[in-house]
Protein backbone atom coordinates (compact mmCIF):
# COMPACT_ATOMS: atom_id res chain seq x y z
CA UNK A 1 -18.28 -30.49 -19.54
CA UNK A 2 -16.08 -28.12 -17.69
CA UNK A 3 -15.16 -28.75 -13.95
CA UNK A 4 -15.24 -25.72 -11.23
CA UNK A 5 -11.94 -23.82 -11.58
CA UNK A 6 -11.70 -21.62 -8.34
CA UNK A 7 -8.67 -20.36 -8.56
CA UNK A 8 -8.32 -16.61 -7.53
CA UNK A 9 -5.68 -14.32 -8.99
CA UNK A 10 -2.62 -14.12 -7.85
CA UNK A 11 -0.76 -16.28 -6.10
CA UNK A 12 -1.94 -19.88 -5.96
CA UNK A 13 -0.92 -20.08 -1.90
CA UNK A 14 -2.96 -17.59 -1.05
CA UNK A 15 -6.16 -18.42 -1.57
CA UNK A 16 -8.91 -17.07 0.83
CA UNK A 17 -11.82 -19.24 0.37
CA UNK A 18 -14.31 -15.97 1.27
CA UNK A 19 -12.98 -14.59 -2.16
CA UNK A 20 -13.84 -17.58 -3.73
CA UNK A 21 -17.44 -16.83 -4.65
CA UNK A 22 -16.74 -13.40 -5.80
CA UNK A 23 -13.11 -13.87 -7.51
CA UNK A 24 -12.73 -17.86 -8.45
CA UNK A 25 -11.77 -17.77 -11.71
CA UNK A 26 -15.31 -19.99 -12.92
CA UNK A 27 -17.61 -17.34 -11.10
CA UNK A 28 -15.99 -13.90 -12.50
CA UNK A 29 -18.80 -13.71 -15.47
CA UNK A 30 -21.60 -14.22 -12.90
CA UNK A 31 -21.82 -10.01 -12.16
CA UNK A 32 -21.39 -9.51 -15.88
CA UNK A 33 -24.51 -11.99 -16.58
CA UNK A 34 -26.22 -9.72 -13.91
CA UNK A 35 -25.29 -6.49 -16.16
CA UNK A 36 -26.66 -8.69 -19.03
CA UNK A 37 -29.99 -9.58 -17.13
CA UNK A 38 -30.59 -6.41 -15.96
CA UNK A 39 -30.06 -4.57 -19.20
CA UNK A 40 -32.77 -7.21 -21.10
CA UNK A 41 -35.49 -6.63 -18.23
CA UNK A 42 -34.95 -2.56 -19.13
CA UNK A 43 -35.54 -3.51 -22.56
CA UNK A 44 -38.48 -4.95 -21.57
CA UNK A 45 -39.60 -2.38 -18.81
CA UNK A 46 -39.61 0.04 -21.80
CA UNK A 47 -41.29 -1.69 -24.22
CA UNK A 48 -38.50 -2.22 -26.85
CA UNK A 49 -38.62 -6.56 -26.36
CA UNK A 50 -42.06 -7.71 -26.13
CA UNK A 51 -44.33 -8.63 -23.58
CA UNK A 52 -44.58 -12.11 -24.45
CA UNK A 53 -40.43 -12.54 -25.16
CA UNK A 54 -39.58 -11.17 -22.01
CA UNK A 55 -41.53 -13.36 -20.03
CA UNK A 56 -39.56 -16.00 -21.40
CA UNK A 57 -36.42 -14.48 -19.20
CA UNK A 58 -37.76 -16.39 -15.70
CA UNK A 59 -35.71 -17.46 -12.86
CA UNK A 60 -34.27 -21.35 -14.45
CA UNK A 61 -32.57 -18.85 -17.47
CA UNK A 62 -31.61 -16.48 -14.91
CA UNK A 63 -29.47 -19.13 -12.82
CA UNK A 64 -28.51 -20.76 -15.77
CA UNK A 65 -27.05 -16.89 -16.98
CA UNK A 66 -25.60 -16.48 -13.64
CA UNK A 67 -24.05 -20.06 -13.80
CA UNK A 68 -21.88 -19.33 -17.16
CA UNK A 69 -18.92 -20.40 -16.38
CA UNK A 70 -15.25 -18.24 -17.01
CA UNK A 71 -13.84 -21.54 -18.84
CA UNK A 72 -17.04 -21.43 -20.86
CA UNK A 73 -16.43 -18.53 -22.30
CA UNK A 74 -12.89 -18.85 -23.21
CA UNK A 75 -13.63 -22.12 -25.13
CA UNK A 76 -15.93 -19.54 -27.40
CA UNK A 77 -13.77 -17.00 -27.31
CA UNK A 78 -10.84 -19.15 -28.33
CA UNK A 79 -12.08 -21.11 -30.96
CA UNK A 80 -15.39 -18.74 -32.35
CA UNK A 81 -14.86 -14.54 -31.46
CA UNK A 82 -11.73 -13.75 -30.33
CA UNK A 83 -13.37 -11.44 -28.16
CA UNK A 84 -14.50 -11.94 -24.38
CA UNK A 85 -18.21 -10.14 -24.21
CA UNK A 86 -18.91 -11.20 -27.89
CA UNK A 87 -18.12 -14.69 -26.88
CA UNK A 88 -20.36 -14.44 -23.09
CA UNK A 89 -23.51 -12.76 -25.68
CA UNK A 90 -23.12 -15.89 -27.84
CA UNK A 91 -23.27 -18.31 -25.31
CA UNK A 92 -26.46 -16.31 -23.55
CA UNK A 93 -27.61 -16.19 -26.75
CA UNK A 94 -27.43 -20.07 -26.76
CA UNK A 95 -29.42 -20.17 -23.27
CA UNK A 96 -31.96 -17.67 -23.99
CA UNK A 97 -33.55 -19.10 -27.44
CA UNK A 98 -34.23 -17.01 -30.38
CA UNK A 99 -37.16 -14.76 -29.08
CA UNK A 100 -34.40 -13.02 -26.63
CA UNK A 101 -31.08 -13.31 -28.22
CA UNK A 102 -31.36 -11.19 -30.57
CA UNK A 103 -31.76 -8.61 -27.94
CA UNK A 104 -28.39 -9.95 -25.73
CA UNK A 105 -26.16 -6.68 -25.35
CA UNK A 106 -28.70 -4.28 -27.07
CA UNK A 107 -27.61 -1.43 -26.56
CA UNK A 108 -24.50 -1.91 -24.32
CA UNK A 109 -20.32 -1.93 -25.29
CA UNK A 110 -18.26 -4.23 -23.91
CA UNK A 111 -17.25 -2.16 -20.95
CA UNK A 112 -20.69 -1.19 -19.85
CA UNK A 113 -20.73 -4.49 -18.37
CA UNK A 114 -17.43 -5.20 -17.34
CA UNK A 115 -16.33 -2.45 -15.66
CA UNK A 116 -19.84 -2.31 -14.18
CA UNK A 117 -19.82 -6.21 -13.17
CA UNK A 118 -16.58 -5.03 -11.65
CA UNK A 119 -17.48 -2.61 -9.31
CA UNK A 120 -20.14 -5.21 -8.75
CA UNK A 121 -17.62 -7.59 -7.56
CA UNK A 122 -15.68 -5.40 -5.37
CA UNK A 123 -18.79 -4.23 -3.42
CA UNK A 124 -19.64 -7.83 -2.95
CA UNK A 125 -16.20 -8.94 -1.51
CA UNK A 126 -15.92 -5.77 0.86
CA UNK A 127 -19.77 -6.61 1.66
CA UNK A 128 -19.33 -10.20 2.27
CA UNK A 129 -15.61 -10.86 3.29
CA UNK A 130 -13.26 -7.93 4.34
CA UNK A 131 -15.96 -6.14 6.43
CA UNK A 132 -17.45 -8.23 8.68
CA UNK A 133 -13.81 -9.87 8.80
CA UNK A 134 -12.99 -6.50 9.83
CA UNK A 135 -15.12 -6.30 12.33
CA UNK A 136 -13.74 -8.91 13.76
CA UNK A 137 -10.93 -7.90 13.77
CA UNK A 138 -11.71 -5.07 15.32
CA UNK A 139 -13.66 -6.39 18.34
CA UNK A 140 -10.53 -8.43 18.86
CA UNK A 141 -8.23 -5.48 19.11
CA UNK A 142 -10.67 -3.34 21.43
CA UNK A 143 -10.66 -6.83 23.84
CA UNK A 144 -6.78 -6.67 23.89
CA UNK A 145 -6.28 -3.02 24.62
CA UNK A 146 -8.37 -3.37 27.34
CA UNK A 147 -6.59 -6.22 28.91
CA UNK A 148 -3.21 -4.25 28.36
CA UNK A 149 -4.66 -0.82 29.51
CA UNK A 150 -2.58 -0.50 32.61
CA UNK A 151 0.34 -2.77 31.59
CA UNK A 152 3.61 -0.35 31.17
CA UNK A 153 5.62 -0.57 28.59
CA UNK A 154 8.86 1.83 27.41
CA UNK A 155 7.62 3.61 23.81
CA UNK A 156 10.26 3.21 21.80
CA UNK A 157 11.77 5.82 18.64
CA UNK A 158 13.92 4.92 16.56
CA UNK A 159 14.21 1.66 18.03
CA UNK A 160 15.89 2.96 21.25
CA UNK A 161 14.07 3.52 24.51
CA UNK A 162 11.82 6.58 24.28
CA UNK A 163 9.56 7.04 27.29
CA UNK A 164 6.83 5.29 29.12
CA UNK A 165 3.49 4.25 27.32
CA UNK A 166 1.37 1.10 27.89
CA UNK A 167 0.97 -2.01 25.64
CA UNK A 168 -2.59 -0.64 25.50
CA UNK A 169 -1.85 2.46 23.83
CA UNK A 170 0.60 0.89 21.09
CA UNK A 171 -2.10 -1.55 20.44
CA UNK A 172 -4.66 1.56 20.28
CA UNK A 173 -2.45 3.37 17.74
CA UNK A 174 -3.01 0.46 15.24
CA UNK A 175 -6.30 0.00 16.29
CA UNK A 176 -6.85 3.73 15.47
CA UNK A 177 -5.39 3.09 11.97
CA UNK A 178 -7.66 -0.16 11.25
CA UNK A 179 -10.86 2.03 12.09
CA UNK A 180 -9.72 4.90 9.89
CA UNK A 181 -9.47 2.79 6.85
CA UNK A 182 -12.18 0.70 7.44
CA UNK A 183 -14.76 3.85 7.85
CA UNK A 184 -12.90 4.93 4.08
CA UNK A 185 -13.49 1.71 2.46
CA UNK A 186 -17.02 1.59 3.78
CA UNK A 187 -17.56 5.28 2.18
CA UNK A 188 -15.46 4.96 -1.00
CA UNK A 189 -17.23 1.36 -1.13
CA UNK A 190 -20.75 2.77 -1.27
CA UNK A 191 -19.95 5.19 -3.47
CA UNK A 192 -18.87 3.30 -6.42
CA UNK A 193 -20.54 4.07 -9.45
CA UNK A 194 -21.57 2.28 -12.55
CA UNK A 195 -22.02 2.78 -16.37
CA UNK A 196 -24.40 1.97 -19.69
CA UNK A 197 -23.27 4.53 -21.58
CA UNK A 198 -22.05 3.26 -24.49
CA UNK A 199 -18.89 3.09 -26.78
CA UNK A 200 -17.73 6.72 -26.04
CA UNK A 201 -19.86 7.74 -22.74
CA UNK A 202 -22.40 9.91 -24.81
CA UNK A 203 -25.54 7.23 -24.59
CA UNK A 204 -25.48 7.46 -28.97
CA UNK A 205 -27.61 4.37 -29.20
CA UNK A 206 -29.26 4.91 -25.83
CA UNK A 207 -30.81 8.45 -27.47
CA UNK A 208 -30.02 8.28 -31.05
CA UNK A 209 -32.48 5.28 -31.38
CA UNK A 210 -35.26 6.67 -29.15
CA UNK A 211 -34.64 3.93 -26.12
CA UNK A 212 -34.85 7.02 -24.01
CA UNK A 213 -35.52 10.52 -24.41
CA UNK A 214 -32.57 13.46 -23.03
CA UNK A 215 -35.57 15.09 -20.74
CA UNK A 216 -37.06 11.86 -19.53
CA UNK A 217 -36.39 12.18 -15.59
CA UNK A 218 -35.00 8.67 -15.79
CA UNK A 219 -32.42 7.59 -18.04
CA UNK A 220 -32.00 3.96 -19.74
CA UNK A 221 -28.88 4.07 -17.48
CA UNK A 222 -30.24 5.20 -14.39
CA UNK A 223 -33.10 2.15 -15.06
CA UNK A 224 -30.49 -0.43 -16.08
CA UNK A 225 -28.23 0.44 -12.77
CA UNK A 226 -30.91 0.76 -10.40
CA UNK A 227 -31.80 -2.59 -10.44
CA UNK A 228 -28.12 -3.42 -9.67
CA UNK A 229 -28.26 -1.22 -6.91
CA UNK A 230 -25.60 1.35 -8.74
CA UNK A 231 -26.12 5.01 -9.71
CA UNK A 232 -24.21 6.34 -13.15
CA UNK A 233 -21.11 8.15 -12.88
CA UNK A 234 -21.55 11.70 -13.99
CA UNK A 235 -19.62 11.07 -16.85
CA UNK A 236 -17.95 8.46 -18.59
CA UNK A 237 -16.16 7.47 -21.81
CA UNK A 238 -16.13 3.80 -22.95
CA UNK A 239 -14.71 2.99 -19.52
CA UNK A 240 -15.45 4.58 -16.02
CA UNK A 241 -13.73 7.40 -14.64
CA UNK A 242 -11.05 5.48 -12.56
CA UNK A 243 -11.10 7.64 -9.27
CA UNK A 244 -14.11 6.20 -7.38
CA UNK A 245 -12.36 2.56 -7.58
CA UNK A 246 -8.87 3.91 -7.35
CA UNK A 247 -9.63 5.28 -3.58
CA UNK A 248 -11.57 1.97 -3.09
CA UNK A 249 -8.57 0.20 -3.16
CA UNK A 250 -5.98 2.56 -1.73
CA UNK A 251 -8.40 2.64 1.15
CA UNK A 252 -7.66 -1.34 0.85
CA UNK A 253 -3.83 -0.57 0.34
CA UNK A 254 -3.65 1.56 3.52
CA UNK A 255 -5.22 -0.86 5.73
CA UNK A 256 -2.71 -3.73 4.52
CA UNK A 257 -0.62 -1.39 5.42
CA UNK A 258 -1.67 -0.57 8.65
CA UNK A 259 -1.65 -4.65 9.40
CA UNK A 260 1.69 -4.67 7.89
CA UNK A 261 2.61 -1.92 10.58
CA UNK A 262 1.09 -4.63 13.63
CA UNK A 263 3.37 -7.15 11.99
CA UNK A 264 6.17 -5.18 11.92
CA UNK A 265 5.88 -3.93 15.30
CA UNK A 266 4.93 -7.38 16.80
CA UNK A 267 8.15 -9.25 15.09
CA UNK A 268 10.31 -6.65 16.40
CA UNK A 269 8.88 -7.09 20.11
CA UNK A 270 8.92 -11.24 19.79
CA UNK A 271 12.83 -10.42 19.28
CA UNK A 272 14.73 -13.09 21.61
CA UNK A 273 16.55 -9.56 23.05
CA UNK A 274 12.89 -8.16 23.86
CA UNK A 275 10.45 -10.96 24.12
CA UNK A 276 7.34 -8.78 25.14
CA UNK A 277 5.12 -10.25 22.78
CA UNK A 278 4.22 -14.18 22.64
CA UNK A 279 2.83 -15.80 19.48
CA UNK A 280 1.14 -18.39 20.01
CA UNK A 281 2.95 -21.87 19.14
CA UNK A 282 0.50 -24.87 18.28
CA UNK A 283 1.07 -28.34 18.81
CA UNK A 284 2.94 -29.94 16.25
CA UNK A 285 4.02 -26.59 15.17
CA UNK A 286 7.60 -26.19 13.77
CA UNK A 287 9.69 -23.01 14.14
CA UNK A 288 12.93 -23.99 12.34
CA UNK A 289 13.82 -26.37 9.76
CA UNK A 290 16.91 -27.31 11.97
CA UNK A 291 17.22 -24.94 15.29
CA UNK A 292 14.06 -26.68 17.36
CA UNK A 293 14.07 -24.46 20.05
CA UNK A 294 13.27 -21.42 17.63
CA UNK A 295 9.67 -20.42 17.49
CA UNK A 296 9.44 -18.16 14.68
CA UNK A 297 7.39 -15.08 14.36
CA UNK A 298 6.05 -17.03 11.63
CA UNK A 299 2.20 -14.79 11.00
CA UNK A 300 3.53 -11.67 11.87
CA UNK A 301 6.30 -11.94 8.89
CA UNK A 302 3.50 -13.13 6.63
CA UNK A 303 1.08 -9.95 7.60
CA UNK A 304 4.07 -7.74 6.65
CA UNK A 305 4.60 -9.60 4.07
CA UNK A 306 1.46 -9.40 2.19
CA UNK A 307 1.73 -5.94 2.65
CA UNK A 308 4.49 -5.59 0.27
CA UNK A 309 2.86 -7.56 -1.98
CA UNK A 310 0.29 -5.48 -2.00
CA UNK A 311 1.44 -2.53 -2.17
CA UNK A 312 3.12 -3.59 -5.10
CA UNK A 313 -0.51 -4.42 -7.37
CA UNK A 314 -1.54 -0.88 -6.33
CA UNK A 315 1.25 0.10 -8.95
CA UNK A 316 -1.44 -1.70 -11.61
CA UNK A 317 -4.11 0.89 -10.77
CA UNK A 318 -1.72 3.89 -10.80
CA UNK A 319 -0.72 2.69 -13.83
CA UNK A 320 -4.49 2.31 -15.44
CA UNK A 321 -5.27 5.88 -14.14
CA UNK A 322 -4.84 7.18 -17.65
CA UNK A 323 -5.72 5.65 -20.85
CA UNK A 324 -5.71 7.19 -24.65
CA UNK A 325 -8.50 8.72 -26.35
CA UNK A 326 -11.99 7.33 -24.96
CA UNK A 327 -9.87 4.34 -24.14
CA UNK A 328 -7.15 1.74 -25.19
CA UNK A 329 -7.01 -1.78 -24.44
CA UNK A 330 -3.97 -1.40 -22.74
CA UNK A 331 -5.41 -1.67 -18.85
CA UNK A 332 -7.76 -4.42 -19.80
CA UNK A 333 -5.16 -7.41 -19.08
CA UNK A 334 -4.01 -5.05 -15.90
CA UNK A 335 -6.98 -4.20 -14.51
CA UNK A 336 -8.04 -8.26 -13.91
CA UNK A 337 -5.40 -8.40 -11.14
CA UNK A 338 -6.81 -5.78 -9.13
CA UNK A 339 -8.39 -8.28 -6.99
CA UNK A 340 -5.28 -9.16 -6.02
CA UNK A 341 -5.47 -6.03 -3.35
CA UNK A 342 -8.22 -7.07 -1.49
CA UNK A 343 -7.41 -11.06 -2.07
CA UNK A 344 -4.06 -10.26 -0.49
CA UNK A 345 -6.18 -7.87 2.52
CA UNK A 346 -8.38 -10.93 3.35
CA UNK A 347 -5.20 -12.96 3.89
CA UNK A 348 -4.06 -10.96 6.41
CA UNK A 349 -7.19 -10.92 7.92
CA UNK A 350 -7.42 -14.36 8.11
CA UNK A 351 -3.72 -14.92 9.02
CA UNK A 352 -5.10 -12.90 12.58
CA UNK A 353 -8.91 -14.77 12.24
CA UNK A 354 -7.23 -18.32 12.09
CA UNK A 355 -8.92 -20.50 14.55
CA UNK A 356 -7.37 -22.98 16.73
CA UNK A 357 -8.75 -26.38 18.15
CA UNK A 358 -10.86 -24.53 21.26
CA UNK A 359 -11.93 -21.77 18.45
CA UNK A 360 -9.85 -18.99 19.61
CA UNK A 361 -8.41 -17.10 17.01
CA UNK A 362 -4.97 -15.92 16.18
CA UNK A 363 -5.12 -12.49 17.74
CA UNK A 364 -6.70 -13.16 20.80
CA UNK A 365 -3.77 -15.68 21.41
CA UNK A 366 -1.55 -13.31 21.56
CA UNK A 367 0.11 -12.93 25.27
CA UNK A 368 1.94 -10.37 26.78
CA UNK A 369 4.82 -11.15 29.06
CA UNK A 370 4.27 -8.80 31.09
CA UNK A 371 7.85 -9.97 33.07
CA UNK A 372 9.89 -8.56 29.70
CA UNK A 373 7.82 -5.91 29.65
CA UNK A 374 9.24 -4.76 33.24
CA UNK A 375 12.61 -5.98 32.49
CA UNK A 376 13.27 -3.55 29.18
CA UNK A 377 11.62 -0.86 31.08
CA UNK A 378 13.76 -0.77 33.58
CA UNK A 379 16.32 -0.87 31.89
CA UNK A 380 16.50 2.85 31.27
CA UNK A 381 14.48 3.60 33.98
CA UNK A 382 17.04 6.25 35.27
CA UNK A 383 17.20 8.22 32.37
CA UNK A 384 13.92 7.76 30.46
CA UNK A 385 12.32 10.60 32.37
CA UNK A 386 15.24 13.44 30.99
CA UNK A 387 12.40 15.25 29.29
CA UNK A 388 10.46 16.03 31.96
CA UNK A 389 13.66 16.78 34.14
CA UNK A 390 15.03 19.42 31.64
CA UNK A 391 11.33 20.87 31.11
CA UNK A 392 11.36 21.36 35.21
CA UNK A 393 14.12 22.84 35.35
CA UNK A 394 13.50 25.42 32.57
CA UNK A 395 10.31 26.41 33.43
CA UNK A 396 11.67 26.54 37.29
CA UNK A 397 14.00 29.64 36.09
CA UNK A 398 16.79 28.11 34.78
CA UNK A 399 18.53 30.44 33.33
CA UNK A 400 20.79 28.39 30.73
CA UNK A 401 19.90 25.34 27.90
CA UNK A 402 18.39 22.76 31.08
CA UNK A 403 18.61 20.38 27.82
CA UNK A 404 22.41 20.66 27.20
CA UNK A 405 22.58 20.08 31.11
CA UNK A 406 20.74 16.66 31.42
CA UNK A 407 22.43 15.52 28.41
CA UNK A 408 25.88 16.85 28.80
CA UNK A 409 26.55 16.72 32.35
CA UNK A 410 23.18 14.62 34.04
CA UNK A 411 23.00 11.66 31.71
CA UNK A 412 26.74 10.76 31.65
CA UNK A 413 26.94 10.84 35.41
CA UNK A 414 23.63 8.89 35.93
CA UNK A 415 24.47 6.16 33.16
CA UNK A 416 28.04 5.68 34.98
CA UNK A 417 27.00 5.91 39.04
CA UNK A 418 23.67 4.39 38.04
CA UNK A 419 21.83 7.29 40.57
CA UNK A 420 19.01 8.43 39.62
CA UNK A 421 18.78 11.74 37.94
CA UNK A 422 17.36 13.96 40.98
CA UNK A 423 20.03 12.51 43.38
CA UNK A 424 22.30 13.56 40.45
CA UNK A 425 20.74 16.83 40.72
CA UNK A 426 20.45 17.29 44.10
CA UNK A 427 24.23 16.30 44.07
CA UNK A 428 25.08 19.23 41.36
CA UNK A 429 23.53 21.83 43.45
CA UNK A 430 25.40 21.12 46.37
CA UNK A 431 28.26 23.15 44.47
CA UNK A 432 26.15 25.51 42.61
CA UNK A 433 23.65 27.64 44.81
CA UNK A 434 21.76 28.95 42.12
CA UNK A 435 21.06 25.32 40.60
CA UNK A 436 19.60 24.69 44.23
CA UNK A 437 17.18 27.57 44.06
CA UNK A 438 16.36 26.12 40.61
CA UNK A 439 15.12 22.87 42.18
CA UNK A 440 13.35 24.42 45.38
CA UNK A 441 11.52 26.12 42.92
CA UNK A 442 10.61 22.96 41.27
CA UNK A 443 6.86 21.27 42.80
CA UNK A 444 7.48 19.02 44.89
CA UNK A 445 4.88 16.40 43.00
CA UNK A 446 6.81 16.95 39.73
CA UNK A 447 10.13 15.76 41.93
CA UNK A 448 7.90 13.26 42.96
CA UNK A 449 7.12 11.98 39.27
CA UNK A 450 11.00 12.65 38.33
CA UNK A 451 11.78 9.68 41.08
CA UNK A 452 8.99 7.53 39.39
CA UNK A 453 9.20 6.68 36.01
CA UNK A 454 6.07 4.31 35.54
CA UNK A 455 3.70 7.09 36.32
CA UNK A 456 5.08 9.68 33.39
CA UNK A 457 2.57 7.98 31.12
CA UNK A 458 0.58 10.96 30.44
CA UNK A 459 -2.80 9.86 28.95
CA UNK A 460 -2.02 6.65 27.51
CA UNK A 461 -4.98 5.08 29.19
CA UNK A 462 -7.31 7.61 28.33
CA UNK A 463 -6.42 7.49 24.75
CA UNK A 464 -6.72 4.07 24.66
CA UNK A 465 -9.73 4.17 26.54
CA UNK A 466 -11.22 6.96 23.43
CA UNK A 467 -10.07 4.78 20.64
CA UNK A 468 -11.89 1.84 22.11
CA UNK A 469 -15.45 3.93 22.03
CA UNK A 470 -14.34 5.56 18.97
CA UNK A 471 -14.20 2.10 17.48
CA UNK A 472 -17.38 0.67 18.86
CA UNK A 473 -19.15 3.98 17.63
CA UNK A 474 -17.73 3.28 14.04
CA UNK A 475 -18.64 -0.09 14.00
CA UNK A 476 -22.51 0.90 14.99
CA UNK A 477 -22.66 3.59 12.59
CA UNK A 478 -20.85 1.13 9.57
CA UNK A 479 -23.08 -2.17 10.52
């Protein structure tokens, strides 16, 4: 009697319980039962078990297949084979009854049904867990940017004060991001291919022993797949060609790290010197061990977080990318932590899913202080708008560098009088004629603008605006 281990890989702390099903440890052999089913009903579609055997394979042996349990077959393995598929046949074998065991794994290699059952098991967790998580996720994001459409903010490069955006267009450059990767994990998802090929890729047994013939317009492999809802790869050796799966998961990988990037940008803005972003801080929560009136950034560290971490298992698949001959063992014990990837994605999910009390989740919690917001910006408001100053003045037929101007003689004088740059200007040209023709030459709406910083935003709203339909259209097209 063995009891339900559901432990996922990876690190025991982070265990999402929508990977459970899929990835607990107990259920991993469930998709490679499936392979197992589906290659005995073949065997029977064709002829090659009998009528009156393969009616024996009905629903109870099915779930009781599908219910083999990971600890199961390591107790065989251990003490009987020595070797993982030999030691799921034997205990199928054990279920079945003689009429159909001696057909268990006729005519497949060990990797015909696990790397199948794994691309079995990634398609399920995407299906099932990361995209309508996703979803969410977006949803949530599209809601935000539309609350913080108008609110101004100063865009920010290398961390010092850039120009003016709005909090809705930083949030719609992540948003952007999410939808990106999502739409390439969809695609890469559903194109994920499958094998029963054999020990080298060539279909020997498959052909050799008359199970199919090389014109029939169906293969045993096409048959065997179909009814997992898989098509072959074009080719194959013992293993699959690692590419389809390999862009699965970066697609995975890039969308941690675009997370990672909201975590990242979010700590930095909950900074006690910034404070335009709020997380929010539940009762009975604790942000320091010792300083009580710290309220630590706490999920936004652990979304950036987990991206390291996963970034980190990608290294695995790199690594598996080549193998020798038709194929070693060597990525076998590797390639079982590549669930890791998306175990570690769902976190982060979840980390911005978790619901409070009132069954609001994390995202949707999160305030801007729209006070801080003003207070940075105008900070700099006096100089923030030197671009557009320099680009007046140069296209209004100034004839030297207008940059080396505003930021050798402008910028020092505004940052020390604390005038604004046009009465900086204006002051200039009071000793230099030609200067004053500059600026008469100069619209007077673009003076206008130069005096008020919180309109240069050029089309941060309507960005935001196009990455909220894009998003919506993405999610109807995906769903």
């Amino acid at each position: 009697m063995f009891f339900m281990n559901e432990l996922l890989p990876g690190n025991p702390r982070y265990q999402p319980k929508e990977m459970i099903p899929v990835f607990g440890y107990d259920n991993l052999y469930k998709k490679f039962s499936l392979v197992e089913i589906a290659t005995l009903e073949t065997l029977g579609d064709i002829g090659i078990i009998p009528k009156k055997d393969i009616e024996e394979l009905d629903q109870v042996k099915k779930q009781k297949l599908l219910d083999i349990k990971t600890s199961e077959v390591d107790e065989i393995e251990r003490t009987i084979t020595h070797h993982d598929i030999r030691a799921l046949v034997r205990k199928a074998q054990e279920i079945l009854g003689p009429n159909l065991a001696k057909w268990v794994h006729i005519p497949l290699t060990s990797y015909d049904v696990i790397d199948t059952a794994r691309i079995l098991q990634f398609q399920e967790a995407y299906k099932t867990a990361l995209k309508p998580s996703i979803i969410k996720i977006i949803e949530v994001f599209s809601k935000l940017i539309e609350e913080n459409i108008e609110q101004i903010q100063i865009g920010r490069t290398h961390g010092q004060h850039a120009i003016p955006i709005t909090v809705g267009f930083w949030l719609a450059t992540i948003l952007n991001r999410v939808v990106y990767n999502f739409e390439k994990m969809d695609y890469y998802c559903n194109n994920l291919v499958g094998k029963i090929s054999g020990p080298v890729g060539a279909h020997n047994a498959q052909l050799g022993l008359q199970f199919t013939n090389i014109t029939d317009e169906e293969s045993f492999e096409e048959k065997v797949l179909a009814k997992l809802g898989l098509k072959p790869a074009k080719i194959s050796t013992q293993i699959l060609p690692p590419e389809p799966l390999s862009f699965f998961l970066f697609s995975s990988v890039n969308l941690s790290a675009t997370l990672g990037q909201f975590g990242r940008d979010s700590r930095h803005l909950m900074r006690s010197e910034m404070g335009e972003i709020v997380e929010s801080f539940e009762k009975g929560q604790v942000g320091s061990s010792t300083m009580a009136h710290k309220r630590n950034p706490i999920n936004f560290e652990n979304i950036e977080g987990m991206w390291l971490r996963t970034k980190s298992e990608f290294n695995k698949v790199l690594d598996s990318l080549i193998s020798e001959h038709q194929r070693d063992l060597v990525g076998s014990s590797v390639a079982r932590d590549y669930p890791i990837i998306l175990i570690n994605l769902q976190n982060q999910l979840n980390t911005l899913l978790r619901e409070n009390k009132d069954g609001i989740v994390f995202l949707e919690r999160l305030s801007v202080n729209k006070e801080s917001c003003l207070t940075n910006f105008n900070k700099n408001a006096n100089v923030i708008l030197a671009e557009p100053l320099y680009i007046a003045l140069q296209m209004a037929g100034y004839t030297g560098d207008a940059h080396e101007l505003v930021n050798h003689k402008i910028i020092p004088i505004v940052q020390k009088s604390k005038k604004s740059m046009v009465n900086v200007l204006n002051d200039l040209a009071l000793d230099d004629n030609n200067l004053k023709v500059i600026i008469n030459n100069i619209p007077k709406e673009v003076l206008s603008l130069l005096e008020s910083p919180e309109n240069y935003i050029g089309d941060a709203r309507e960005k935001a605006k196009e990455i909220i339909e894009y998003s919506k259209s993405i999610i109807n097209l995906i769903k």
